[in-house]
N, C-alpha and C. Protein backbone atom coordinates (compact mmCIF):
# COMPACT_ATOMS: atom_id res chain seq x y z
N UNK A 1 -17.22 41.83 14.67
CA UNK A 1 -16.54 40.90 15.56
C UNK A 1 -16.66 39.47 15.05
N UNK A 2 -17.88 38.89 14.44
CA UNK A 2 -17.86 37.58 14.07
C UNK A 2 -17.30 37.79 12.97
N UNK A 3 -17.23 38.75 11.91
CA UNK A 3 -16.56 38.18 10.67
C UNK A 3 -14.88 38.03 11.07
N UNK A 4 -14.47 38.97 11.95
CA UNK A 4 -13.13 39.38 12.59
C UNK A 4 -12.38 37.30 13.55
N UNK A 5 -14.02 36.86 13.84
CA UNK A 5 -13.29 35.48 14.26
C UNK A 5 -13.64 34.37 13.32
N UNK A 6 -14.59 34.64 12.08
CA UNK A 6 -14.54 33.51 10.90
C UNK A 6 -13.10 34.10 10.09
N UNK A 7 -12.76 35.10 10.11
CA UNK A 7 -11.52 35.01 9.48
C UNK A 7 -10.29 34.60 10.12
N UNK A 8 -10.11 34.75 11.76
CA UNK A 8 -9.51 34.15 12.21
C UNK A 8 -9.19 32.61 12.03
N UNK A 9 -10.84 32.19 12.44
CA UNK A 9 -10.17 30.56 12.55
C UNK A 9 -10.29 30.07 10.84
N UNK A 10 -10.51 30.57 9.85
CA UNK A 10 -10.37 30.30 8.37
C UNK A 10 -8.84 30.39 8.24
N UNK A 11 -8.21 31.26 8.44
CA UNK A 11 -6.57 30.98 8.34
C UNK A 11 -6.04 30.12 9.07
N UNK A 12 -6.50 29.92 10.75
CA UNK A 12 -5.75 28.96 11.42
C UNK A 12 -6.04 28.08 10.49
N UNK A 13 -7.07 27.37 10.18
CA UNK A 13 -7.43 26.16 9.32
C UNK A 13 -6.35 26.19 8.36
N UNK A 14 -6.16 26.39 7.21
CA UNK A 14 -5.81 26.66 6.24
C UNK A 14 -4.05 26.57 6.66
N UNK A 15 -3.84 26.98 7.60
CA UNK A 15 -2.16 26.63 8.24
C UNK A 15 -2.04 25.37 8.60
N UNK A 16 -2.90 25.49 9.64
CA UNK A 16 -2.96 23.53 10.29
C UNK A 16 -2.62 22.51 8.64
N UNK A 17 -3.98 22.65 7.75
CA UNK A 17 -4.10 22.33 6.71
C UNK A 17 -2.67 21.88 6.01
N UNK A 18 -2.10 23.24 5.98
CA UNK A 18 -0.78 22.87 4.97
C UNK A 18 0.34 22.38 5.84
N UNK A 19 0.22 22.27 7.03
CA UNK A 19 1.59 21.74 8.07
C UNK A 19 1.00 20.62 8.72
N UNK A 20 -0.19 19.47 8.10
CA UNK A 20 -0.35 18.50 8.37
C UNK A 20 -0.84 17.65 7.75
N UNK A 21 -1.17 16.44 7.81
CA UNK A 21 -1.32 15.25 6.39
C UNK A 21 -2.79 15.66 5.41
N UNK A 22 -3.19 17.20 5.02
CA UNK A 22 -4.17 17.70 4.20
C UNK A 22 -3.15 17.54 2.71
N UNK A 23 -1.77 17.70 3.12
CA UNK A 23 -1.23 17.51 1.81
C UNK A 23 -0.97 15.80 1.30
N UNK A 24 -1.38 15.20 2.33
CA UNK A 24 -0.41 13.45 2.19
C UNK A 24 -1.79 12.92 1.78
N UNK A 25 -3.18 13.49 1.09
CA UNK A 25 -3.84 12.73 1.15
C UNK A 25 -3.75 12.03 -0.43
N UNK A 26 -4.43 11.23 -0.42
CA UNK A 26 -3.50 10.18 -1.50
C UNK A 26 -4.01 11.06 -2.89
N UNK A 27 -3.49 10.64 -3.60
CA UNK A 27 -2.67 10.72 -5.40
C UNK A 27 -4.74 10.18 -5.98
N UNK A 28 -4.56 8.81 -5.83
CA UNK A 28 -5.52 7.97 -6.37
C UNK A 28 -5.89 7.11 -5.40
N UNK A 29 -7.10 6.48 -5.69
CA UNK A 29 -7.95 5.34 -5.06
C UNK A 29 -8.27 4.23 -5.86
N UNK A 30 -8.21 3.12 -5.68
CA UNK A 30 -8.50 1.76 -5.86
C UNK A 30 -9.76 1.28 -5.26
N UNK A 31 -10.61 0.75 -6.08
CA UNK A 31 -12.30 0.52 -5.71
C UNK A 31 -12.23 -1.10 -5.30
N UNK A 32 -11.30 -1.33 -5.47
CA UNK A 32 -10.69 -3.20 -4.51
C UNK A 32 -9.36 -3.42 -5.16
N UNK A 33 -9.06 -4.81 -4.76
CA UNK A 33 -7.65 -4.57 -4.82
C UNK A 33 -7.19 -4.89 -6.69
N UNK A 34 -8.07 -5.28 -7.15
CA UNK A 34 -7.90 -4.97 -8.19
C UNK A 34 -7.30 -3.61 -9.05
N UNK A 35 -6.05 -3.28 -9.69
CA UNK A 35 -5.52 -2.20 -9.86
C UNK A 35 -3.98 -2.08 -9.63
N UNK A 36 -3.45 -0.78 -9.64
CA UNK A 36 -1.84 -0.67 -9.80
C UNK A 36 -1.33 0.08 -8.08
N UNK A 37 -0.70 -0.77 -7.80
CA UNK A 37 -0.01 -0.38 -6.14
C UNK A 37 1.21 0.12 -6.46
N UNK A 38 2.29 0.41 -5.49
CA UNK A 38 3.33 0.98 -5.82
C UNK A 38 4.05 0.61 -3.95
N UNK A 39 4.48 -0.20 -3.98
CA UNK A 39 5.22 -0.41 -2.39
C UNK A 39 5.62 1.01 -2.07
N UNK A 40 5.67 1.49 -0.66
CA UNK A 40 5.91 2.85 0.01
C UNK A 40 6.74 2.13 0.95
N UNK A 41 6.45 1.18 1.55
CA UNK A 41 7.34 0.73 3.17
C UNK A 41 7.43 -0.72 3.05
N UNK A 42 8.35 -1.31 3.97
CA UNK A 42 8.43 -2.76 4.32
C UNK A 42 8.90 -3.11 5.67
N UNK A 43 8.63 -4.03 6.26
CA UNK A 43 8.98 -4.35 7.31
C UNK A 43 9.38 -5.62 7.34
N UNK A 44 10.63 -5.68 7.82
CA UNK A 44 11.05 -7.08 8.00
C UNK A 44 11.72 -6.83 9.37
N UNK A 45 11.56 -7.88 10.50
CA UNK A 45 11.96 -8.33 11.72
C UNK A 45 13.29 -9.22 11.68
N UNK A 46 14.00 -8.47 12.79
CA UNK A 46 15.21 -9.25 12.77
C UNK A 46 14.91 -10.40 13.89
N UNK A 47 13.95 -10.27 14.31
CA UNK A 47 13.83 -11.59 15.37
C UNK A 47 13.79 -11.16 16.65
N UNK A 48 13.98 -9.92 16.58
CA UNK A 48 14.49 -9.32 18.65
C UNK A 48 13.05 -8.17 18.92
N UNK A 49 11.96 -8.16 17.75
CA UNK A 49 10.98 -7.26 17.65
C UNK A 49 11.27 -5.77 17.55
N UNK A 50 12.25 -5.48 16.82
CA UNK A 50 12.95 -3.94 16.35
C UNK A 50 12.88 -4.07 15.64
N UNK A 51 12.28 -4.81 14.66
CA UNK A 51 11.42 -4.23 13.22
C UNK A 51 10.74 -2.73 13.10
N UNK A 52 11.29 -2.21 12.33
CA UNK A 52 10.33 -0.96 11.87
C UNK A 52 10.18 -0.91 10.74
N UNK A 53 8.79 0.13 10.48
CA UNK A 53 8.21 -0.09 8.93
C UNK A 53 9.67 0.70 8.49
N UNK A 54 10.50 0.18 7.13
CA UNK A 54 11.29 1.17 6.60
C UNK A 54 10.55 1.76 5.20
N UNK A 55 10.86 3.06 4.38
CA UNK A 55 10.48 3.77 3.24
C UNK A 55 11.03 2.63 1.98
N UNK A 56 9.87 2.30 0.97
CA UNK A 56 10.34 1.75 0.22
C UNK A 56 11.67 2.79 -0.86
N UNK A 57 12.25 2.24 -1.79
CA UNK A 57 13.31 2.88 -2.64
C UNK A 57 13.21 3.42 -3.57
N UNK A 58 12.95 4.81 -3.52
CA UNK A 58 12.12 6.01 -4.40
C UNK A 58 12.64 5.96 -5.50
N UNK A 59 14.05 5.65 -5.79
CA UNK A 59 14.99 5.71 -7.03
C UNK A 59 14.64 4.49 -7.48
N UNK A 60 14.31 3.85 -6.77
CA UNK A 60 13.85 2.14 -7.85
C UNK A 60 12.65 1.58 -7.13
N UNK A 61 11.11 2.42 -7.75
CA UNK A 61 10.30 1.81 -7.10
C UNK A 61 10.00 0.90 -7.47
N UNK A 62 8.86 -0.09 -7.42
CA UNK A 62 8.57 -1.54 -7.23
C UNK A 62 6.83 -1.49 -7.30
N UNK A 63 6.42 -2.37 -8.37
CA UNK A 63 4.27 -2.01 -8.40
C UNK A 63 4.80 -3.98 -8.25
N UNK A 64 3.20 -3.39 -8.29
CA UNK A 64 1.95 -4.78 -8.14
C UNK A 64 0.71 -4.33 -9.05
N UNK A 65 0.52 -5.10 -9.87
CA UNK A 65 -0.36 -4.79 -10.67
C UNK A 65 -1.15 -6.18 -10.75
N UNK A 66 -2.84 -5.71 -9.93
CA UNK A 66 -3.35 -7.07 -9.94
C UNK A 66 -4.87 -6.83 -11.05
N UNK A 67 -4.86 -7.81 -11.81
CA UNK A 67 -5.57 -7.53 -12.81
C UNK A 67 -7.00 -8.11 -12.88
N UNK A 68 -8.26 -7.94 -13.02
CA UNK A 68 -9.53 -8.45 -12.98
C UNK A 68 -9.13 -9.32 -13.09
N UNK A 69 -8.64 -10.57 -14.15
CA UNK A 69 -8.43 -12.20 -14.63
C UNK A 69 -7.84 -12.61 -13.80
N UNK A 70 -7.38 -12.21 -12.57
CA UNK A 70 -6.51 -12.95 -12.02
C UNK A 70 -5.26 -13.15 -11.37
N UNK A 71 -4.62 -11.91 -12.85
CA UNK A 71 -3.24 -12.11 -12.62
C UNK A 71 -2.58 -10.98 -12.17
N UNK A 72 -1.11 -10.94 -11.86
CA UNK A 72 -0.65 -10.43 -10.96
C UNK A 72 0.76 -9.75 -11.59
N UNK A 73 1.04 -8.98 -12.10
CA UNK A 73 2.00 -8.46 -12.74
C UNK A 73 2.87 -7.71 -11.15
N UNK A 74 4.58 -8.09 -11.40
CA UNK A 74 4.98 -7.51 -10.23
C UNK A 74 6.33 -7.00 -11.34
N UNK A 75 6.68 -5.73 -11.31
CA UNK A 75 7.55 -4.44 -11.86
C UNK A 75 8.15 -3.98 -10.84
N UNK A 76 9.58 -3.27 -11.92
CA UNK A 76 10.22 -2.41 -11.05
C UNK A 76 11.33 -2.58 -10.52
N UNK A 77 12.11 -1.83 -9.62
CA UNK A 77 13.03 -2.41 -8.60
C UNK A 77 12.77 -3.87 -7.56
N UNK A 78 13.89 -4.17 -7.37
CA UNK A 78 13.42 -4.93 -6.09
C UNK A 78 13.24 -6.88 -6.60
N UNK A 79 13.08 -7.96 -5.88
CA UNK A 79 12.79 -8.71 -5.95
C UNK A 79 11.47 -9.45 -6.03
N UNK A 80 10.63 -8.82 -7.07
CA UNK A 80 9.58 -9.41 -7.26
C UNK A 80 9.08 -11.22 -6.79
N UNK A 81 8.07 -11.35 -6.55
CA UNK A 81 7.59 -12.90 -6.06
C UNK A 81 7.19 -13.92 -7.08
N UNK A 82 7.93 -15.23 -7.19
CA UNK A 82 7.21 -15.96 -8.10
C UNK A 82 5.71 -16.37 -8.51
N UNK A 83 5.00 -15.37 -8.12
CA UNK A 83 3.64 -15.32 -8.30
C UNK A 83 2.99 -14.98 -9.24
N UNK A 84 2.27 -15.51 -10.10
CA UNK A 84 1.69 -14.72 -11.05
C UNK A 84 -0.15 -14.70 -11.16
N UNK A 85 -0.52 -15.43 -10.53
CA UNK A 85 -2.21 -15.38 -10.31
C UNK A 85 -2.23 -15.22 -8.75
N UNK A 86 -3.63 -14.41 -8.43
CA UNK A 86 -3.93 -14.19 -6.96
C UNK A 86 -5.41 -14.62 -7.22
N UNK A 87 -5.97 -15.05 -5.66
CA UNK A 87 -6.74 -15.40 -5.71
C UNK A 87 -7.44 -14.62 -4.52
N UNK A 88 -8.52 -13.97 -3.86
CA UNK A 88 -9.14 -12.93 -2.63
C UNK A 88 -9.89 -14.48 -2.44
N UNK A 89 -9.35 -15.04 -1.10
CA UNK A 89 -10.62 -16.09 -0.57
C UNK A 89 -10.81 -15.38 0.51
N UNK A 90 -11.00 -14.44 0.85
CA UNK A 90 -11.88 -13.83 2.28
C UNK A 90 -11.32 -12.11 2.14
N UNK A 91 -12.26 -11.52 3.18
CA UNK A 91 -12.08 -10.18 3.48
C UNK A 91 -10.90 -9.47 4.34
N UNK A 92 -9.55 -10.79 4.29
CA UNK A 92 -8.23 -10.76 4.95
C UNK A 92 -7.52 -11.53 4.41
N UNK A 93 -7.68 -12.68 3.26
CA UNK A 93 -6.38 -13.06 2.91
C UNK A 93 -6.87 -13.67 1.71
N UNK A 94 -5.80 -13.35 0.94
CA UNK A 94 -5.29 -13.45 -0.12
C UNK A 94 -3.94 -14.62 -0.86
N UNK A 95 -4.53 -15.47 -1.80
CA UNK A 95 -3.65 -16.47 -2.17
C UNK A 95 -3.01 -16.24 -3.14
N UNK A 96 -1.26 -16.17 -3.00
CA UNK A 96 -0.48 -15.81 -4.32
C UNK A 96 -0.83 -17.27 -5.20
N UNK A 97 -0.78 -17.42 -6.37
CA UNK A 97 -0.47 -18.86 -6.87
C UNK A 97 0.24 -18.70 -7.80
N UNK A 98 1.50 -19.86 -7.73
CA UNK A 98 2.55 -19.98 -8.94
C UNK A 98 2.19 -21.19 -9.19
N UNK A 99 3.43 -21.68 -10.05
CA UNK A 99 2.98 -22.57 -11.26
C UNK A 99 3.36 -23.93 -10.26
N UNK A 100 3.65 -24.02 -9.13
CA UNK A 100 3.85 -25.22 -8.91
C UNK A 100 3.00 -25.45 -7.10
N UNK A 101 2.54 -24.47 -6.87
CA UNK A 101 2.16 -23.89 -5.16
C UNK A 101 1.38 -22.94 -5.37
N UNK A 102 1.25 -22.32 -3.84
CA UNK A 102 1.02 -21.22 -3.47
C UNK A 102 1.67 -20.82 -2.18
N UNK A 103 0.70 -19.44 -1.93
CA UNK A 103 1.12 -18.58 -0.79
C UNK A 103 -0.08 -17.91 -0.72
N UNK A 104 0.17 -18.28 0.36
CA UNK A 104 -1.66 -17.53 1.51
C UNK A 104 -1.03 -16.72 1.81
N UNK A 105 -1.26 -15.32 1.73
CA UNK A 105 -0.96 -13.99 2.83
C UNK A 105 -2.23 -13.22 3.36
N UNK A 106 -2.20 -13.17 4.71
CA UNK A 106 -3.05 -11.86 4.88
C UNK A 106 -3.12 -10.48 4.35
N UNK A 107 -4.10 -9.38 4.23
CA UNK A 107 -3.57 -8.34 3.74
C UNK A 107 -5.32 -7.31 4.19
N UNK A 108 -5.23 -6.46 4.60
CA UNK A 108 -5.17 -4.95 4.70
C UNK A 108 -6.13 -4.23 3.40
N UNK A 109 -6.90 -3.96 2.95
CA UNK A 109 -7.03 -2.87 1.91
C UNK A 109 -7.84 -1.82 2.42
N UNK A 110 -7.49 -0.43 1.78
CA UNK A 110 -8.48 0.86 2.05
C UNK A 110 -8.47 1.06 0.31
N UNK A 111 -9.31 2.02 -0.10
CA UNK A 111 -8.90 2.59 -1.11
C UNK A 111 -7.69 3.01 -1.74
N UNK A 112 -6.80 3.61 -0.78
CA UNK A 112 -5.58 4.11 -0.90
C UNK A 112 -4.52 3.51 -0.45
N UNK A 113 -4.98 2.51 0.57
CA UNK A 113 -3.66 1.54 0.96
C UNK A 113 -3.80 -0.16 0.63
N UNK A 114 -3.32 -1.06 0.31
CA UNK A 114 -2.92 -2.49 0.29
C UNK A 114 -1.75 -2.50 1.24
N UNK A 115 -2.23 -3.45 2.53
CA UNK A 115 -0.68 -3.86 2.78
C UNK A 115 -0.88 -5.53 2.95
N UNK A 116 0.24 -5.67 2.66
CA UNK A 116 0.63 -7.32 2.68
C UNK A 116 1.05 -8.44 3.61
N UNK A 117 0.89 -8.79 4.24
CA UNK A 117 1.73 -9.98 5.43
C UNK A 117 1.87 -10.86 5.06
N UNK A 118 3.02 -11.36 4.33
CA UNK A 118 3.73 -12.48 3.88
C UNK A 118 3.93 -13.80 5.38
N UNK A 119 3.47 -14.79 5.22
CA UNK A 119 4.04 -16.10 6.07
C UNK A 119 5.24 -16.11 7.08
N UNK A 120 5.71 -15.01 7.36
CA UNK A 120 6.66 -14.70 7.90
C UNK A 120 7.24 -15.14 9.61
N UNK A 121 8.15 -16.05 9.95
CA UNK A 121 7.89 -16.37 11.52
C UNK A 121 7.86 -14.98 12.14
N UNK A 122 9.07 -14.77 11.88
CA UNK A 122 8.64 -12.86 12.70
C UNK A 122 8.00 -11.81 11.90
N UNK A 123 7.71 -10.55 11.96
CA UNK A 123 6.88 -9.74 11.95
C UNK A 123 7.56 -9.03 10.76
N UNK A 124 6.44 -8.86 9.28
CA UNK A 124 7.06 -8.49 8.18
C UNK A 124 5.44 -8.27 7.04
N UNK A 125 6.11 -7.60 6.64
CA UNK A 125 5.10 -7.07 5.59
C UNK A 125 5.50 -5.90 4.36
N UNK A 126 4.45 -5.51 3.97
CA UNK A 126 4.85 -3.85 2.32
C UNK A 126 3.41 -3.69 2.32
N UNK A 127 3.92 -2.29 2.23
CA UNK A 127 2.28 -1.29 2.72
C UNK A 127 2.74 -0.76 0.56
N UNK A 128 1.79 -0.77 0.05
CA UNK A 128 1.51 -0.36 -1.31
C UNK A 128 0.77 1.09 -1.51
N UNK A 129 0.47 1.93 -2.63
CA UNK A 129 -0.28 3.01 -2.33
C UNK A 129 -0.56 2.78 -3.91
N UNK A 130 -2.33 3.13 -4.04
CA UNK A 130 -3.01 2.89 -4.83
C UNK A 130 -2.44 4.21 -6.12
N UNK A 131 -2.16 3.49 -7.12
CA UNK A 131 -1.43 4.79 -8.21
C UNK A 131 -2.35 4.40 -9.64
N UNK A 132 -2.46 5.58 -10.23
CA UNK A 132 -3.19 5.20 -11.26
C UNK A 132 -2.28 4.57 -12.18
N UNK A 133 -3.26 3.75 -13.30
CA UNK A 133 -2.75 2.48 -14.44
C UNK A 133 -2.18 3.75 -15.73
N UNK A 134 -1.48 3.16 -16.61
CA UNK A 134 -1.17 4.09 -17.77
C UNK A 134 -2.41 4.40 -18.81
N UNK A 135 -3.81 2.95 -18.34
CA UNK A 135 -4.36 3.06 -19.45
C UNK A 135 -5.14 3.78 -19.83
């Protein structure tokens, strides 16, 4: 009878498993934000708060590649930021710097996720997913 219900709930498991996020768990991990992202979503607000996160563009994705020295390599589809050095001044935000300014953004990190909040009056951001480097 007990082996009759460890085999039971060993298959339920194992179903749940494959018909829920056991498969979405990430690719790779990033040990800080140092490393290669890959935008997944963005959100930009039209002003009326019906912003939703949308799927970034699988046919033309878009990285962030932020490098120990500093700098900030941005690839890919999409409209990359005139940014090329970042700077981490706290455990929430992050300073783009170009050659003539900057840009303070808040931002988000797990191992597997970076997301970004650009200066935005309404509600906007890009959730990234940690992908390994070529090197």
């Amino acid at each position: 009878m007990k082996f009759l219900l460890l085999t039971a709930l060993v298959t339920i498991s194992i179903i749940a498993c494959e018909k829920t996020s056991c498969k979405d768990d990430p690719e790779y991990k990033n040990e800080t934000v140092v490393g290669k992202w890959q935008l997944t979503e963005s959100l930009a607000d039209p002003g009326d708060g019906s912003g939703k996160w949308q799927p970034a563009n699988k046919a033309n994705p878009f990285f962030a590649e932020f490098k120990s020295d500093g700098t900030v390599i941005w690839s890919g589809g999409g409209i990359p930021p005139r940014t090329d050095h970042f700077e981490i001044t706290s455990d929430s935000t992050i300073l783009f710097i170009r050659t003539s300014d900057s840009i303070r953004m808040r931002y988000h990190f797990t191992p597997e996720l970076l997301t970004l909040y650009p200066p935005c009056i309404e509600a906007c951001g890009q959730k990234y997913k940690a992908i390994k480097t070529g090197d």
